[in-house]
C-alpha atoms as a PDB file:
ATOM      1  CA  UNK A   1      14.294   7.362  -8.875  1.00  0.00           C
ATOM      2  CA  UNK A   2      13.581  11.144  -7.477  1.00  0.00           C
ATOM      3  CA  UNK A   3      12.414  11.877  -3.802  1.00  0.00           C
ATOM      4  CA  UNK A   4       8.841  13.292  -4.297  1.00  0.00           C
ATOM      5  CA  UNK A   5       7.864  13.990  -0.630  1.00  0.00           C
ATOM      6  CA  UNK A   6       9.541  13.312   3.128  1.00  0.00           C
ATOM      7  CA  UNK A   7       7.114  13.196   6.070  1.00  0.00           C
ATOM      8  CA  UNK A   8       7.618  12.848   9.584  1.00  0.00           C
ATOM      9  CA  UNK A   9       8.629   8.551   9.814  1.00  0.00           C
ATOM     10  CA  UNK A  10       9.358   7.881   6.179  1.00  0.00           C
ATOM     11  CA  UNK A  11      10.355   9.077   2.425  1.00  0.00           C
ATOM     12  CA  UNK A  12       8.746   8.788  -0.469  1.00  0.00           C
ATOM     13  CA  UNK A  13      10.535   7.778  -3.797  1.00  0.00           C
ATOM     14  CA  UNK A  14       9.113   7.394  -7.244  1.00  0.00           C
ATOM     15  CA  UNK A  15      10.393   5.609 -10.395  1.00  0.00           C
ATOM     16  CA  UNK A  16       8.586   4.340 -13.787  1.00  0.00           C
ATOM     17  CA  UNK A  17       8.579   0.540 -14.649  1.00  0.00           C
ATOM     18  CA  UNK A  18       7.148  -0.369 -17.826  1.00  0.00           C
ATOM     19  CA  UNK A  19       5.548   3.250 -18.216  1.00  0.00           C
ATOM     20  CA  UNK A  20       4.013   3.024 -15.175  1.00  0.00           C
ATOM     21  CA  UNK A  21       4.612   5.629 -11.877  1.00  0.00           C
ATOM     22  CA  UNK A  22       5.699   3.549  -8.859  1.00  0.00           C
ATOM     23  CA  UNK A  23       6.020   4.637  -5.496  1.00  0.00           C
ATOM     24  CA  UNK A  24       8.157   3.444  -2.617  1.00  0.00           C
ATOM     25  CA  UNK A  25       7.990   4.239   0.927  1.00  0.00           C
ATOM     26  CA  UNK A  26      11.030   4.186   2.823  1.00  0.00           C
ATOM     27  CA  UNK A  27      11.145   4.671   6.795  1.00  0.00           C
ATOM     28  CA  UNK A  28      13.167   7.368   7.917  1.00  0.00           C
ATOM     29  CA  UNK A  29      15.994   5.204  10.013  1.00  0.00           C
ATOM     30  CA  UNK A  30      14.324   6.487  13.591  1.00  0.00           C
ATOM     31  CA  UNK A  31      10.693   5.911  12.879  1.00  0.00           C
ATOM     32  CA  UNK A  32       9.954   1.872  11.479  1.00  0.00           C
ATOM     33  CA  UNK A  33       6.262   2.052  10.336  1.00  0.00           C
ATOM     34  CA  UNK A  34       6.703   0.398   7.171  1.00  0.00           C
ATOM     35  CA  UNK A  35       5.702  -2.705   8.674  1.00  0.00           C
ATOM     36  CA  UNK A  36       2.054  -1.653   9.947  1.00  0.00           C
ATOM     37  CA  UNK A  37       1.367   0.084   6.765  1.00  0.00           C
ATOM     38  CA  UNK A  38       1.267  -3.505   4.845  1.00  0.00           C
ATOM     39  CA  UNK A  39       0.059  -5.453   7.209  1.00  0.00           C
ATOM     40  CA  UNK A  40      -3.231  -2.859   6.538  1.00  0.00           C
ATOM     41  CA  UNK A  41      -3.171  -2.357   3.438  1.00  0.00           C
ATOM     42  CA  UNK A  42      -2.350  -6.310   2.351  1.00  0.00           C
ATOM     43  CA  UNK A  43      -5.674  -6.419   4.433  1.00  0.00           C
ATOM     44  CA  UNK A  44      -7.302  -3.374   3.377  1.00  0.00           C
ATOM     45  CA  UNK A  45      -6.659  -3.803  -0.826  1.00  0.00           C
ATOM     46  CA  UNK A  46      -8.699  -6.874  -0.668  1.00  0.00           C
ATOM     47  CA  UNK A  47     -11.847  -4.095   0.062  1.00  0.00           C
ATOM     48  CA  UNK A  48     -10.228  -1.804  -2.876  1.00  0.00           C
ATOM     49  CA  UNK A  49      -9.420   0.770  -0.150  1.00  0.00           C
ATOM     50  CA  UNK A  50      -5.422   2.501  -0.601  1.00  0.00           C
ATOM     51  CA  UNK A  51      -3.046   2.452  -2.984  1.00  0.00           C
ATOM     52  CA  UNK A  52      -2.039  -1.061  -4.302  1.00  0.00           C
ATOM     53  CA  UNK A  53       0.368  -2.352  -2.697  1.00  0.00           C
ATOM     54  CA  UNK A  54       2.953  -4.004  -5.076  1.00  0.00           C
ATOM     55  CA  UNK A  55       5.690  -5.319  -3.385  1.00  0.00           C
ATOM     56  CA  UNK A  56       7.801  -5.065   0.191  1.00  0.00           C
ATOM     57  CA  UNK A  57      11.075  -5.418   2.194  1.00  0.00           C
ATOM     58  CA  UNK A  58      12.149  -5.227   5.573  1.00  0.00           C
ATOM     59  CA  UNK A  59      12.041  -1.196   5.812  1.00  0.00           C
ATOM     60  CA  UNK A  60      10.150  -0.579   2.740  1.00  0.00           C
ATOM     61  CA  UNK A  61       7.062  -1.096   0.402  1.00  0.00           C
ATOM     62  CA  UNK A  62       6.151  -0.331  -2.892  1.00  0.00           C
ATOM     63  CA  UNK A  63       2.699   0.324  -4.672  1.00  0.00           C
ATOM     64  CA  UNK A  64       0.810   1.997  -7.571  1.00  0.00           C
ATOM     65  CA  UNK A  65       1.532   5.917  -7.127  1.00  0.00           C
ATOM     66  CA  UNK A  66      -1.798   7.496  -6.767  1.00  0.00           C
ATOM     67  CA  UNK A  67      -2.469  10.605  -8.928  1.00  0.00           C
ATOM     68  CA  UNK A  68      -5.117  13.515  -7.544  1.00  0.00           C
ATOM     69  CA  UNK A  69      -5.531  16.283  -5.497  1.00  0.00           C
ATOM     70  CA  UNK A  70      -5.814  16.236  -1.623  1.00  0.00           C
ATOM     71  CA  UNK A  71      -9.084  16.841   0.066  1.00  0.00           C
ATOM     72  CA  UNK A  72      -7.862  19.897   0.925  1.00  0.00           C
ATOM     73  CA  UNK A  73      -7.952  21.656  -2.210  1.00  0.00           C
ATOM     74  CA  UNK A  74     -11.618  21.215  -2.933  1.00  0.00           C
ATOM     75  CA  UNK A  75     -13.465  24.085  -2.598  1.00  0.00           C
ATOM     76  CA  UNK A  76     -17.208  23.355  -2.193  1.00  0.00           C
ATOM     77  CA  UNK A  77     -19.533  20.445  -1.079  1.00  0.00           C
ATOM     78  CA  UNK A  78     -19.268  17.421  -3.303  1.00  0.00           C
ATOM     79  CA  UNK A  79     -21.573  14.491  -2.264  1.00  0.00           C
ATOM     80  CA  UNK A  80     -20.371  11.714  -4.741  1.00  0.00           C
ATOM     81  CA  UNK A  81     -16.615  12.563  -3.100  1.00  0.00           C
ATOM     82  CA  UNK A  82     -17.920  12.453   0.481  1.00  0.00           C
ATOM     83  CA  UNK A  83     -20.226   9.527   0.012  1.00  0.00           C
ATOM     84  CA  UNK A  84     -17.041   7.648  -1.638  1.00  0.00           C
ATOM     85  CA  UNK A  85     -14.806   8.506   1.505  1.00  0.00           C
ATOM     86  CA  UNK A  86     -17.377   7.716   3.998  1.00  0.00           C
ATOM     87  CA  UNK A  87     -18.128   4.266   2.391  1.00  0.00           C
ATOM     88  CA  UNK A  88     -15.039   3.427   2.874  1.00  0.00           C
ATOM     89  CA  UNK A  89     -14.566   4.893   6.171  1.00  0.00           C
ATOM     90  CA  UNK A  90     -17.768   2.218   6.963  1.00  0.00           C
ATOM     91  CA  UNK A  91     -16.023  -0.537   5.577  1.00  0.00           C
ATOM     92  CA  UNK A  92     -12.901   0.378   8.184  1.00  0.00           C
ATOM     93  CA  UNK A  93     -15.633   0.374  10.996  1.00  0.00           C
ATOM     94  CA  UNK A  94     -16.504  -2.660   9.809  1.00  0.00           C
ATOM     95  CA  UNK A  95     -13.580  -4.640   9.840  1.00  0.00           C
ATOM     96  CA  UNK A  96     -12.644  -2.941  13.109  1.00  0.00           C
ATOM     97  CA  UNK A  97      -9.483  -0.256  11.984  1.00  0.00           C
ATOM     98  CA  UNK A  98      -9.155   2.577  12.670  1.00  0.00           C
ATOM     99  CA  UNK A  99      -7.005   5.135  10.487  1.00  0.00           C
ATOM    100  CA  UNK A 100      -6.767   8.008  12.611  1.00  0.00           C
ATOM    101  CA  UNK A 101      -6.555  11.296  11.154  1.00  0.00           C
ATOM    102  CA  UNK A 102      -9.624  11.126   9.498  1.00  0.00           C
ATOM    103  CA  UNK A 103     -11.192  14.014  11.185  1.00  0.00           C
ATOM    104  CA  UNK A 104      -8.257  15.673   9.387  1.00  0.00           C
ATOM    105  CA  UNK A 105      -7.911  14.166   6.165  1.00  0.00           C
ATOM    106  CA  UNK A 106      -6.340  16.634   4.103  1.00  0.00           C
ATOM    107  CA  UNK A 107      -3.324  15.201   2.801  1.00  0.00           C
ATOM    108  CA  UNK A 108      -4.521  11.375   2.895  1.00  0.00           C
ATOM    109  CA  UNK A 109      -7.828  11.696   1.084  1.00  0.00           C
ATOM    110  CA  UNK A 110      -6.868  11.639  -2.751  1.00  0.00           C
ATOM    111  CA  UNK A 111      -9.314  12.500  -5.642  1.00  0.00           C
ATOM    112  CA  UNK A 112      -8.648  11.801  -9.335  1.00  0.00           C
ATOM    113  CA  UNK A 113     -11.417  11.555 -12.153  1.00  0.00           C
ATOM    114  CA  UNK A 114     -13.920  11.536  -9.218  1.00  0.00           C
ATOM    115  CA  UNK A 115     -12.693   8.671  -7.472  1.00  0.00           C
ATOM    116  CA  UNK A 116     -11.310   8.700  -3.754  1.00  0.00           C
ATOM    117  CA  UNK A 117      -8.028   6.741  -2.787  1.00  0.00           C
ATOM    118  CA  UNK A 118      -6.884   6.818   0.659  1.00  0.00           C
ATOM    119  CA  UNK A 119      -3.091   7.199   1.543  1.00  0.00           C
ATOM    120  CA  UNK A 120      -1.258   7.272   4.411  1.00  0.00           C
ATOM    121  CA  UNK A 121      -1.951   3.843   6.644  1.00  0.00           C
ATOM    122  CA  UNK A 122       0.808   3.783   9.064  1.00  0.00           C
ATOM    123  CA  UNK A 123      -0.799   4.768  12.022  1.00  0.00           C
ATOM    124  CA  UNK A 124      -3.697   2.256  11.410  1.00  0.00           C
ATOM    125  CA  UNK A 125      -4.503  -0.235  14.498  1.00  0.00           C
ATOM    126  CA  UNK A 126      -7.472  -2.833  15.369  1.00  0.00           C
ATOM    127  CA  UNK A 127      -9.870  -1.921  18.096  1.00  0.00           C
ATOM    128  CA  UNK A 128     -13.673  -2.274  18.971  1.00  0.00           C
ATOM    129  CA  UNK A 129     -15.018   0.923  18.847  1.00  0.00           C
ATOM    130  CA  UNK A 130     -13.161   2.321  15.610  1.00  0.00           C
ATOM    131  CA  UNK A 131     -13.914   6.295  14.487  1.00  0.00           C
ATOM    132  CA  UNK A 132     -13.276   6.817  11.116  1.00  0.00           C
ATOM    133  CA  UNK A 133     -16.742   7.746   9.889  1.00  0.00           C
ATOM    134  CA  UNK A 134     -17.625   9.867  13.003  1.00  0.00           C
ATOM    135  CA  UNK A 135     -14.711  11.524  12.534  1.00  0.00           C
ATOM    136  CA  UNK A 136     -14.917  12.069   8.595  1.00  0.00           C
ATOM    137  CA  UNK A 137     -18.047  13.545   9.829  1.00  0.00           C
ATOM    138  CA  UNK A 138     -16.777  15.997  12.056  1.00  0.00           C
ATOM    139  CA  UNK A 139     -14.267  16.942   9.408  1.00  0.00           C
ATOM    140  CA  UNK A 140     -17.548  17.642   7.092  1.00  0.00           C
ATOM    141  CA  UNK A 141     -18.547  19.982   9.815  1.00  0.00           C
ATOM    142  CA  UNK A 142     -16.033  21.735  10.487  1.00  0.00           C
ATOM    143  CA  UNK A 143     -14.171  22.313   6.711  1.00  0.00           C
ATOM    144  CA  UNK A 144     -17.680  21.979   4.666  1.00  0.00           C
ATOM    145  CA  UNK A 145     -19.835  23.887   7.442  1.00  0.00           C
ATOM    146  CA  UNK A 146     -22.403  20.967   7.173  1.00  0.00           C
ATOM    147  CA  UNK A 147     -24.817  21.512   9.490  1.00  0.00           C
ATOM    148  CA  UNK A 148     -24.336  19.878  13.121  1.00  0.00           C
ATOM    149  CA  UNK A 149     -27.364  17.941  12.802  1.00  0.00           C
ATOM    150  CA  UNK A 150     -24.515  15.404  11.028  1.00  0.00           C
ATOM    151  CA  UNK A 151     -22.496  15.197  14.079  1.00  0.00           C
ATOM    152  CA  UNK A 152     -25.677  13.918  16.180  1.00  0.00           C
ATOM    153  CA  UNK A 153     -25.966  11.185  12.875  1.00  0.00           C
ATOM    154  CA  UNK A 154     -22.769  10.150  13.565  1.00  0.00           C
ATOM    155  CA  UNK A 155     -23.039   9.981  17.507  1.00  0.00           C
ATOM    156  CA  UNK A 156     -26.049   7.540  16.864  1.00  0.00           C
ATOM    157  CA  UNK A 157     -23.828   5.973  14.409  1.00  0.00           C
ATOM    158  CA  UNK A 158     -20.940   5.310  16.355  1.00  0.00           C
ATOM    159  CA  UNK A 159     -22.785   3.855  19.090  1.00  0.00           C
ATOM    160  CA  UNK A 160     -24.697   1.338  17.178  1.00  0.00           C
ATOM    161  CA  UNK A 161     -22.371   1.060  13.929  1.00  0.00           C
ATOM    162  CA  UNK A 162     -25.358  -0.417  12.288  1.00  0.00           C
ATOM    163  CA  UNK A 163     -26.445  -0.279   8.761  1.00  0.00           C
ATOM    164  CA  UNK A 164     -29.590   1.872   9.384  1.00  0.00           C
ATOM    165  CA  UNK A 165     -27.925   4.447  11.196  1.00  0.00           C
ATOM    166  CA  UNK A 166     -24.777   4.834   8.794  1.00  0.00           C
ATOM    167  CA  UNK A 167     -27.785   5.152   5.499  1.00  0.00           C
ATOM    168  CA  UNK A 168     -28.974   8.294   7.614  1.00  0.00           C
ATOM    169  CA  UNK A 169     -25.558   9.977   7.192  1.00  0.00           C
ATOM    170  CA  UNK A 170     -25.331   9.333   3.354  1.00  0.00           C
ATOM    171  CA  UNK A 171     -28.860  10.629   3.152  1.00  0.00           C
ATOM    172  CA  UNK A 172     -28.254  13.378   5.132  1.00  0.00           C
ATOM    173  CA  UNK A 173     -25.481  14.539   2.775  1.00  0.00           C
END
C-alpha cells in the first residue's frame, strides 16, 4: 500500500488485488467525512456516477481507483466531455444533491478514454434547489470562455429544473 495523495479531511492509499488498482480513503483523525461520502455514492453508483465503491469501515472506504486526467488539464472546448459531466450533473439535480464545487471542478472531474468519472463526494448533501449544473455552467464560462448567453440557460434552468430547459444547455454547447 503507498500514499498517493493527502487532502484537506482524508488520505488516499492505493494497493493492487488481483491485478487490479484499489483505492482507499482514510479520514484524517480531525475531519470524519468518510461516512457522507458512502452514504452518496452507495446512492449515487446505482446512476453510474463516481468511482465504485467496493467496500467500507467505520473511518474508511474503498473503491475502484479511477485513472485520467483532471478537468483541469484540458486545453480546449470538448462537447462530448462537457455534455458527459453535465448529464450527470442533471441526474444530481434530479435526485436532489448537490456536490458543491462544481463551479470548480478541477481536481474532481476525471477523464479517461473519453469518459467522465466524478471524485470527490464528501461534501455532498440533499436539498431542494440543488446547483450542480448551473454551476458546471458557470465553470464553462469562466475556464472555456463560453459565451454568457449559457449562464442565462442555466438561470432558466435552475429555476424550472425541467427537461426542456436543461436540452437548451446541451444544445447550446
Amino acid at each position: 500500500m503507498e500514499l498517493f495523495a493527502k487532502g484537506k479531511r482524508s488520505f488516499i492509499y492505493t494497493f493492487i488485488i488481483d491485478g487490479k488498482k484499489i483505492a482507499m480513503k482514510v479520514d484524517n483523525g480531525r475531519v470524519k467525512n468518510t461516512k457522507n461520502e458512502v452514504n452518496w455514492l452507495q446512492k449515487l453508483n446505482k446512476h453510474k456516477i463516481g468511482p465504485k465503491l467496493l467496500f467500507f469501515g467505520k473511518d474508511f472506504f474503498c473503491y475502484d481507483f479511477v485513472e485520467g486526467i483532471p478537468i483541469k488539464e484540458m486545453k480546449r472546448k470538448n462537447k462530448k466531455v462537457f455534455t458527459q459531466v453535465l448529464k450527470q450533473c442533471r441526474i444530481m439535480d434530479k435526485l436532489k444533491v448537490n456536490k458543491l464545487e462544481m463551479h470548480k471542478p478541477l481536481k474532481h472531474v476525471l477523464i479517461n478514454k473519453g469518459k467522465v468519472t466524478m471524485i470527490d463526494f464528501e461534501r455532498c448533501y440533499k436539498t431542494e434547489k440543488p446547483k450542480n449544473v448551473s454551476q458546471f455552467c458557470s465553470f464553462l464560462v469562466k475556464h472555456y470562455k463560453y459565451d454568457k448567453e449559457l449562464l442565462v440557460l442555466a438561470k432558466k434552468y435552475k429555476d424550472s429544473y425541467k427537461e426542456v430547459d436543461f436540452k437548451k444547455i446541451l444544445s447550446f454547447l
